[in-house]
N, C-alpha and C. Protein backbone atom coordinates (compact mmCIF):
# COMPACT_ATOMS: atom_id res chain seq x y z
N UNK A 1 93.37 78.27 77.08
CA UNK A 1 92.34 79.21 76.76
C UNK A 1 91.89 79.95 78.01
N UNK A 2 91.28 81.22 77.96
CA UNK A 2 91.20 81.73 78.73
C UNK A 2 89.57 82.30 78.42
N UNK A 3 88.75 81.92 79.68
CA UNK A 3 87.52 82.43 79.29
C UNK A 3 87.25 83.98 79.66
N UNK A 4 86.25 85.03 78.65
CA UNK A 4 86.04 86.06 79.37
C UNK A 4 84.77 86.46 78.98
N UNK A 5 84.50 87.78 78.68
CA UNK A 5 83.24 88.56 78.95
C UNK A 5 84.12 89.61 78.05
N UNK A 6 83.30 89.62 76.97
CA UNK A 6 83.74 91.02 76.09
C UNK A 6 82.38 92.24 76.22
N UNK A 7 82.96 93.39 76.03
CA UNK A 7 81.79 94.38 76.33
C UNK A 7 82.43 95.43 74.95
N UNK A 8 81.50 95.31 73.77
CA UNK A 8 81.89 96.33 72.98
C UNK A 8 81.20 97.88 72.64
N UNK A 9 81.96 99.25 71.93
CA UNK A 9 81.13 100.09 72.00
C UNK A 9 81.22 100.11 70.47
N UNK A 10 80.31 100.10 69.71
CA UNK A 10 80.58 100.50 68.12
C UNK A 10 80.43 102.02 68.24
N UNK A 11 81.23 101.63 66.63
CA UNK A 11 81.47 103.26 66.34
C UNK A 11 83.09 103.51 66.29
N UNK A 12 83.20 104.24 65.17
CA UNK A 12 84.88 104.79 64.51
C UNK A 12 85.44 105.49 66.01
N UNK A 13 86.36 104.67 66.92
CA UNK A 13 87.17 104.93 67.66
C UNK A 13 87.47 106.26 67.29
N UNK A 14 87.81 107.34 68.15
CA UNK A 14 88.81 108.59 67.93
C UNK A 14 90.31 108.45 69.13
N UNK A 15 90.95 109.24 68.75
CA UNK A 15 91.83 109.51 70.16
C UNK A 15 91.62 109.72 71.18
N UNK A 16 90.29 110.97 71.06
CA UNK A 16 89.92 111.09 72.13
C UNK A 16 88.92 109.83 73.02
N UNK A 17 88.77 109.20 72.54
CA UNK A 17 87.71 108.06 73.27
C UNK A 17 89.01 107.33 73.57
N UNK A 18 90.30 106.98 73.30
CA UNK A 18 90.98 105.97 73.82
C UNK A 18 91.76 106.67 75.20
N UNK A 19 91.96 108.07 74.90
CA UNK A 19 92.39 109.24 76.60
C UNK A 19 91.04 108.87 77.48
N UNK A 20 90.26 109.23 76.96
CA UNK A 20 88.98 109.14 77.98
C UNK A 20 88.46 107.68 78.78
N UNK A 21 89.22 106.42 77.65
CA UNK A 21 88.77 105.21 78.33
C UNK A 21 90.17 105.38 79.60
N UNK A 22 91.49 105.68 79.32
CA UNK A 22 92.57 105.91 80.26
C UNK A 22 92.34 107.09 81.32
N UNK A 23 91.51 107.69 81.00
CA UNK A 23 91.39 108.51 82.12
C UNK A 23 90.66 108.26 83.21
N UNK A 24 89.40 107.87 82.59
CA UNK A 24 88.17 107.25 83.00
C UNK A 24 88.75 105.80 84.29
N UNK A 25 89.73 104.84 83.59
CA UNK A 25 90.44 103.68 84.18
C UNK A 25 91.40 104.25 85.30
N UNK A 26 92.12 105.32 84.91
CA UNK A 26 93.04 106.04 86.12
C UNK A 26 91.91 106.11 87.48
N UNK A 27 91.03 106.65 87.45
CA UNK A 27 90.43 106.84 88.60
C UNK A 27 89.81 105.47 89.58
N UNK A 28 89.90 104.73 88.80
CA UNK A 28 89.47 103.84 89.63
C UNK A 28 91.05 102.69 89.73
N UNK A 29 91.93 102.60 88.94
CA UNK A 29 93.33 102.31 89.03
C UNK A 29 94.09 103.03 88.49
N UNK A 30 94.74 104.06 89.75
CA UNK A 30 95.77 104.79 89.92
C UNK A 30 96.97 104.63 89.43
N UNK A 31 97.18 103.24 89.88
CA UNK A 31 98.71 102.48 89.58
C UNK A 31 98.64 101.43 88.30
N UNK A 32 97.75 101.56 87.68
CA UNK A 32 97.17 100.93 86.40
C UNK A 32 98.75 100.88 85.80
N UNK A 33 98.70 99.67 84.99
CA UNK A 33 99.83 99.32 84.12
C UNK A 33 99.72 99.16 82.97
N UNK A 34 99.95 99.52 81.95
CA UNK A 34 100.03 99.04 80.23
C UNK A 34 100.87 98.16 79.69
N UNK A 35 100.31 96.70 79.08
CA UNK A 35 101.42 96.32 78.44
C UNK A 35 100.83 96.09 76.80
N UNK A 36 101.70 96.43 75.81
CA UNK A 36 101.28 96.28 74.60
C UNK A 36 101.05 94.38 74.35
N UNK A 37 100.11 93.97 73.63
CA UNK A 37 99.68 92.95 73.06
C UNK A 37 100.98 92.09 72.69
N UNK A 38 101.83 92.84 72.28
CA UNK A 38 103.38 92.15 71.72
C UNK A 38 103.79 92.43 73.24
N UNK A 39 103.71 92.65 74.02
CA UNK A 39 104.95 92.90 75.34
C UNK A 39 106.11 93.60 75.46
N UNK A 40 106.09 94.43 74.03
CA UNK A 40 107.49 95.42 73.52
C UNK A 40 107.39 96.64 74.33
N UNK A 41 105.56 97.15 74.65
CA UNK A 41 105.61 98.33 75.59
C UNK A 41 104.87 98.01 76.95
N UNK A 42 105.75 98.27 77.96
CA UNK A 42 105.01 98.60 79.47
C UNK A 42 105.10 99.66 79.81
N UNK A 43 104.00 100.38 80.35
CA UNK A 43 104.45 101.53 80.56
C UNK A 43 102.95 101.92 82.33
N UNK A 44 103.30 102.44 83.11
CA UNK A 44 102.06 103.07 83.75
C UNK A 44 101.27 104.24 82.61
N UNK A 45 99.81 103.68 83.46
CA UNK A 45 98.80 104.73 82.88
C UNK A 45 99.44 106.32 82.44
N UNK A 46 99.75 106.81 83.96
CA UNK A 46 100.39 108.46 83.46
C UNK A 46 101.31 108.86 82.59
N UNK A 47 102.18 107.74 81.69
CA UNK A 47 103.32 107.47 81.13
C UNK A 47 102.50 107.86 79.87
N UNK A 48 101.84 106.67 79.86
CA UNK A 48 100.76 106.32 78.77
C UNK A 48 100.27 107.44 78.27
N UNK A 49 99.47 107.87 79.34
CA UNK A 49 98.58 109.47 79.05
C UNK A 49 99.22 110.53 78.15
N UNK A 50 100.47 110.89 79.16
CA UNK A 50 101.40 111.93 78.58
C UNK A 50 101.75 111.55 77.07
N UNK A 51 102.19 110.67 76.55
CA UNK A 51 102.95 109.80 75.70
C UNK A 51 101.99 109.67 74.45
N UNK A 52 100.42 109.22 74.92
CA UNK A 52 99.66 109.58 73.77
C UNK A 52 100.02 108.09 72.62
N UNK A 53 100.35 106.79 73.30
CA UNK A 53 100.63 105.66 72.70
C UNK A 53 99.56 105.50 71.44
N UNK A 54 99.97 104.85 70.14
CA UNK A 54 99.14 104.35 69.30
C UNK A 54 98.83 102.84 69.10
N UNK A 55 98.96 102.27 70.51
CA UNK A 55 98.61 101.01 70.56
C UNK A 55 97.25 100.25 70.25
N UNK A 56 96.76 99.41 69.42
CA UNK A 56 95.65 99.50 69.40
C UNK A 56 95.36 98.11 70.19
N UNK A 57 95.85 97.37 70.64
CA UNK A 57 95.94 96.13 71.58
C UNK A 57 96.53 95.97 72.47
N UNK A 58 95.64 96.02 73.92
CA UNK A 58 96.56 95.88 75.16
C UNK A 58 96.16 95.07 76.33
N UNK A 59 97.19 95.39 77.35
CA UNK A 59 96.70 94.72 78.63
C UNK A 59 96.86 96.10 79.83
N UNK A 60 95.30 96.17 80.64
CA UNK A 60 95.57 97.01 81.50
C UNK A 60 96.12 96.32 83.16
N UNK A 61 96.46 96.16 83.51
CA UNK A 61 96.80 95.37 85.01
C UNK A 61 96.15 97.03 86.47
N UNK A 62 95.65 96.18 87.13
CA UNK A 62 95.39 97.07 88.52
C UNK A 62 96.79 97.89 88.72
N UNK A 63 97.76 97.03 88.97
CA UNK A 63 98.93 97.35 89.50
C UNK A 63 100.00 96.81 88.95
N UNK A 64 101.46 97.08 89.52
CA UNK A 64 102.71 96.31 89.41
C UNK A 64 102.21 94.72 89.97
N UNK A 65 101.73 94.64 90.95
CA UNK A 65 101.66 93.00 91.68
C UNK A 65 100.52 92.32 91.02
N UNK A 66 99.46 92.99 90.43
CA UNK A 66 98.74 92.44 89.24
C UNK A 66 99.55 92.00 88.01
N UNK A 67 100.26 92.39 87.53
CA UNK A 67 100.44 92.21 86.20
C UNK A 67 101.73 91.24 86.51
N UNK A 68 102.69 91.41 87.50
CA UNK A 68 104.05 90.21 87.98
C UNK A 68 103.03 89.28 88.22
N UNK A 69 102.08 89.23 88.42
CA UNK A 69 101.13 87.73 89.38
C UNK A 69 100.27 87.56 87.38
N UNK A 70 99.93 87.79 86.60
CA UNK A 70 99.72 87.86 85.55
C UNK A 70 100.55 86.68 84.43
N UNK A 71 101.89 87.41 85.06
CA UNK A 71 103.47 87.06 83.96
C UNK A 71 103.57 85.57 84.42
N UNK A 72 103.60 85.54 86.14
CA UNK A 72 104.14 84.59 86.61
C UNK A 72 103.26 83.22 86.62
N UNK A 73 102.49 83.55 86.68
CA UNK A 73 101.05 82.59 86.92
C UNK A 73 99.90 82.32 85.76
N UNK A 74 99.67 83.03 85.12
CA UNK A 74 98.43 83.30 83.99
C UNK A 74 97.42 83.70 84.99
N UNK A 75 96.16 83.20 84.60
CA UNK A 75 95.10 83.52 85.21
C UNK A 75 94.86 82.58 86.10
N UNK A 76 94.46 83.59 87.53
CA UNK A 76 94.29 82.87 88.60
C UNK A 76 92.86 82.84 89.10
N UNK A 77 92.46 82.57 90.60
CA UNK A 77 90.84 83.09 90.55
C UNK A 77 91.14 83.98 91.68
N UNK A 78 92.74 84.56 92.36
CA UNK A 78 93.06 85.74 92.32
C UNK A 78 93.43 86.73 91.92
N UNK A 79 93.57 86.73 90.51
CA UNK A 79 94.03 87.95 89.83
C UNK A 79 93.24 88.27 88.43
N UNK A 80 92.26 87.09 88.48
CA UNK A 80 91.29 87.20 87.53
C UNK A 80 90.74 88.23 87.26
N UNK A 81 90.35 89.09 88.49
CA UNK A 81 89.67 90.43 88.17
C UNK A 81 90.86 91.53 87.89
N UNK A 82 91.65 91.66 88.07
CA UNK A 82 92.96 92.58 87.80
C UNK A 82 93.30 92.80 86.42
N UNK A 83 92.70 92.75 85.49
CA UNK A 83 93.62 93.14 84.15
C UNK A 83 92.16 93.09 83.34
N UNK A 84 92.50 94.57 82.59
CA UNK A 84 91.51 93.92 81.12
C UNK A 84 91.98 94.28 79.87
N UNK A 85 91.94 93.30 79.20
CA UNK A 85 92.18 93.19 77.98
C UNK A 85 91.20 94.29 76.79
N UNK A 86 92.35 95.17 76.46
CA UNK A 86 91.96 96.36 74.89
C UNK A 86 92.07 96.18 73.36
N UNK A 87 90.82 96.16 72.99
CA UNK A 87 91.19 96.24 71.64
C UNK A 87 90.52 97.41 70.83
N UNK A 88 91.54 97.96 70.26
CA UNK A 88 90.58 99.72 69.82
C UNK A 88 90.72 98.96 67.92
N UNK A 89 89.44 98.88 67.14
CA UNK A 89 89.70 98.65 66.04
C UNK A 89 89.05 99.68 64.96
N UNK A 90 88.95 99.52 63.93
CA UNK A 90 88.05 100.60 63.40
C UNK A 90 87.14 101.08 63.29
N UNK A 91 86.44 99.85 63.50
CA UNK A 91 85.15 100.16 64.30
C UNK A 91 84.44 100.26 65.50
N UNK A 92 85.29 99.78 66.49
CA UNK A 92 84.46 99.82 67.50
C UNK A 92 86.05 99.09 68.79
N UNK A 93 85.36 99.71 69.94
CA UNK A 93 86.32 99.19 71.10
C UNK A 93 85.75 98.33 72.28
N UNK A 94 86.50 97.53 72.25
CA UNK A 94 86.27 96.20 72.73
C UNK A 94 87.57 96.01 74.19
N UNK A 95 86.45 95.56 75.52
CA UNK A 95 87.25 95.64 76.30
C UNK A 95 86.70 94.36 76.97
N UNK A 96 87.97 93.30 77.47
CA UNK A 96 87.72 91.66 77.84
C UNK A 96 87.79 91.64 79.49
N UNK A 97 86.72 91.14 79.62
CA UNK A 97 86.86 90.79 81.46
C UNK A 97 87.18 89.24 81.73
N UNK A 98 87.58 89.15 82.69
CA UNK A 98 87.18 87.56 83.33
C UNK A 98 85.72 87.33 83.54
N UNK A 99 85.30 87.93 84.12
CA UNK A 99 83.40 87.89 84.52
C UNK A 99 82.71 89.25 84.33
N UNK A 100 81.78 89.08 84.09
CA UNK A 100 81.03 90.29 83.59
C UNK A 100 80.78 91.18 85.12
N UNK A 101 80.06 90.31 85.70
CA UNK A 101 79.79 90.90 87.30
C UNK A 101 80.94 91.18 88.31
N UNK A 102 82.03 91.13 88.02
CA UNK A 102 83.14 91.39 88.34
C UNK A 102 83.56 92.62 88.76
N UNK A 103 84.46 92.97 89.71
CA UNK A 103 84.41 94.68 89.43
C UNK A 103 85.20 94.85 88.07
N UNK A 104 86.12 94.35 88.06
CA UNK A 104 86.63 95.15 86.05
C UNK A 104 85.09 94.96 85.06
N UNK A 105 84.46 94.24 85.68
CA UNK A 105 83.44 94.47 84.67
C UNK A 105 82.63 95.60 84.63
N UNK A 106 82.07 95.72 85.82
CA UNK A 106 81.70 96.90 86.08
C UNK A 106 82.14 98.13 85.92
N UNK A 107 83.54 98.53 86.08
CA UNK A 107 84.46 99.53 85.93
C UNK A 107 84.83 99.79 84.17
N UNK A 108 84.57 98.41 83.47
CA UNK A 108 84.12 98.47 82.27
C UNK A 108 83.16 98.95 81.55
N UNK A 109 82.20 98.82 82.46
CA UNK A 109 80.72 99.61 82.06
C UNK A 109 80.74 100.45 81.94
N UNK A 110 81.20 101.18 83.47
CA UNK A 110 81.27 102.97 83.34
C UNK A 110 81.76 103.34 82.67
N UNK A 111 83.57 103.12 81.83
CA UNK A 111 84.44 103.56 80.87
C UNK A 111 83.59 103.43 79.44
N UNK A 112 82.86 102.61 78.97
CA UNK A 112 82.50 102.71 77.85
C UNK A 112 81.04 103.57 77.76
N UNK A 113 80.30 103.05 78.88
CA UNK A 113 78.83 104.36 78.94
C UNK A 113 79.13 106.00 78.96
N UNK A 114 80.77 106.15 79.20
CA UNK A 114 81.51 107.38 79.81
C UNK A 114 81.46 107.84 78.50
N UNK A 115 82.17 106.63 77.53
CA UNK A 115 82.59 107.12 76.26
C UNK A 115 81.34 107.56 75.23
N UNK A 116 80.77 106.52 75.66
CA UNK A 116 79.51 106.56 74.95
C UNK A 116 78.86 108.27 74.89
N UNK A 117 78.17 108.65 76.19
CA UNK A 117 77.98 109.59 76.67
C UNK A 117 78.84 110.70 75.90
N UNK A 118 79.40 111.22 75.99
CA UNK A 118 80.72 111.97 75.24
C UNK A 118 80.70 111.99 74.04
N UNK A 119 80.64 111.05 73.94
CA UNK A 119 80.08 111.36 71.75
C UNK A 119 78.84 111.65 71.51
N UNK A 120 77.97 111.32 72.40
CA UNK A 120 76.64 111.81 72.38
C UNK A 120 76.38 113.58 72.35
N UNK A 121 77.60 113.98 72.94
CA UNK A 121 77.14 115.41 73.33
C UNK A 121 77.43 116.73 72.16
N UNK A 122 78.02 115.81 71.29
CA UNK A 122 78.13 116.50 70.28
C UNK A 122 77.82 116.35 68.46
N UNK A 123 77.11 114.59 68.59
CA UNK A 123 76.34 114.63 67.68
C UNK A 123 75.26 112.82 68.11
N UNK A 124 74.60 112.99 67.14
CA UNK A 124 74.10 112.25 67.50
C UNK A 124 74.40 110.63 67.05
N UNK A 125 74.58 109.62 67.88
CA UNK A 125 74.94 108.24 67.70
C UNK A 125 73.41 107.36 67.60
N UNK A 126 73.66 106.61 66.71
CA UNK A 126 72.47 105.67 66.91
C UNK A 126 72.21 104.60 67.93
N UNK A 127 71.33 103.94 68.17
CA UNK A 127 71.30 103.39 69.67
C UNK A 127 72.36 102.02 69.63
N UNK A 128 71.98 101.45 67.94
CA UNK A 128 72.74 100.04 67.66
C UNK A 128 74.47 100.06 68.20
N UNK A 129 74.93 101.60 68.37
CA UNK A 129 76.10 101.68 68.73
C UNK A 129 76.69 101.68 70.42
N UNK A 130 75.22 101.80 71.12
CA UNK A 130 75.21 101.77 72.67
C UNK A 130 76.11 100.67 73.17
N UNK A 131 76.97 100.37 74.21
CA UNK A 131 77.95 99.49 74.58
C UNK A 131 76.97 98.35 75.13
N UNK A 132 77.55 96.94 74.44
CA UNK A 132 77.29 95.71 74.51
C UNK A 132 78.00 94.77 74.91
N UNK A 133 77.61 93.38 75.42
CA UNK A 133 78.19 93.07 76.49
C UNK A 133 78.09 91.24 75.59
N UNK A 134 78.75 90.44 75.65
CA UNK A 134 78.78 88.88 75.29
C UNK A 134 79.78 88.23 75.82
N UNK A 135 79.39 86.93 76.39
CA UNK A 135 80.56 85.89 76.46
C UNK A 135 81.35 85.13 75.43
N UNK A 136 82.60 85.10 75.69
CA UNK A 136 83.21 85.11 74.84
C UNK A 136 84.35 83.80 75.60
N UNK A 137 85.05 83.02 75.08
CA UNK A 137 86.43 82.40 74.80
C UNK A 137 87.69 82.95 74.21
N UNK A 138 89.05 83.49 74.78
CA UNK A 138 89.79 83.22 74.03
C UNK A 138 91.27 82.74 74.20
């Protein structure tokens, strides 16, 4: 088992909120990696971007040496902060840290307040849908 920190945003996912959580993640990991939930797709972020994947379960890794240290090892309490776990569902998107105070946690924050923000600007969301944060097991 693997313990983490889930942070969710409610609200009917669009496309555009799943570019914007990848875009949003590019800037702070450049060399960001994708692997689908099944392991059938890896791909880098810019791959990703262009490509426009309909994955709705993933793994993001910092890097190539994040995600080989990932494969090879599981979770370490060096690579713990390197990857977060995506889940875009119908209602709402859900993104898994190792620790909340973490930087992926943090870098989590901004991507979903980003998203948040952004749907705000063109209609109005109720507050119950503002991004939330719980510990979690899985």
């Amino acid at each position: 088992m693997i313990g983490g920190f889930e942070f969710e945003l409610g609200g009917t996912p669009s496309p555009d909120d799943v570019g914007r959580l990848l875009r949003l993640l590019r800037v702070k990991w450049p060399a960001c990696i994708l692997e689908s939930a099944d392991g059938a797709v890896t791909a880098t972020i810019q791959d990703v971007l262009r490509n426009r994947s309909s994955t709705s379960q993933f793994f993001l890794y910092r890097d190539l040496a994040a995600k080989r240290s990932w494969d090879e090892h599981g979770l370490t309490e060096e690579n713990g902060d390197a990857m977060i776990s995506v889940i875009i569902d119908e209602d709402f998107i859900m993104m898994i840290v190792n620790a909340q105070d973490s930087v992926s946690g943090h870098i989590v924050k901004e991507i979903l307040q980003g998203i948040h923000t952004c749907r705000n600007v063109n209609r109005l969301v109720p507050p119950s849908y503002a991004p939330k944060s719980q510990q979690v097991t899985i």
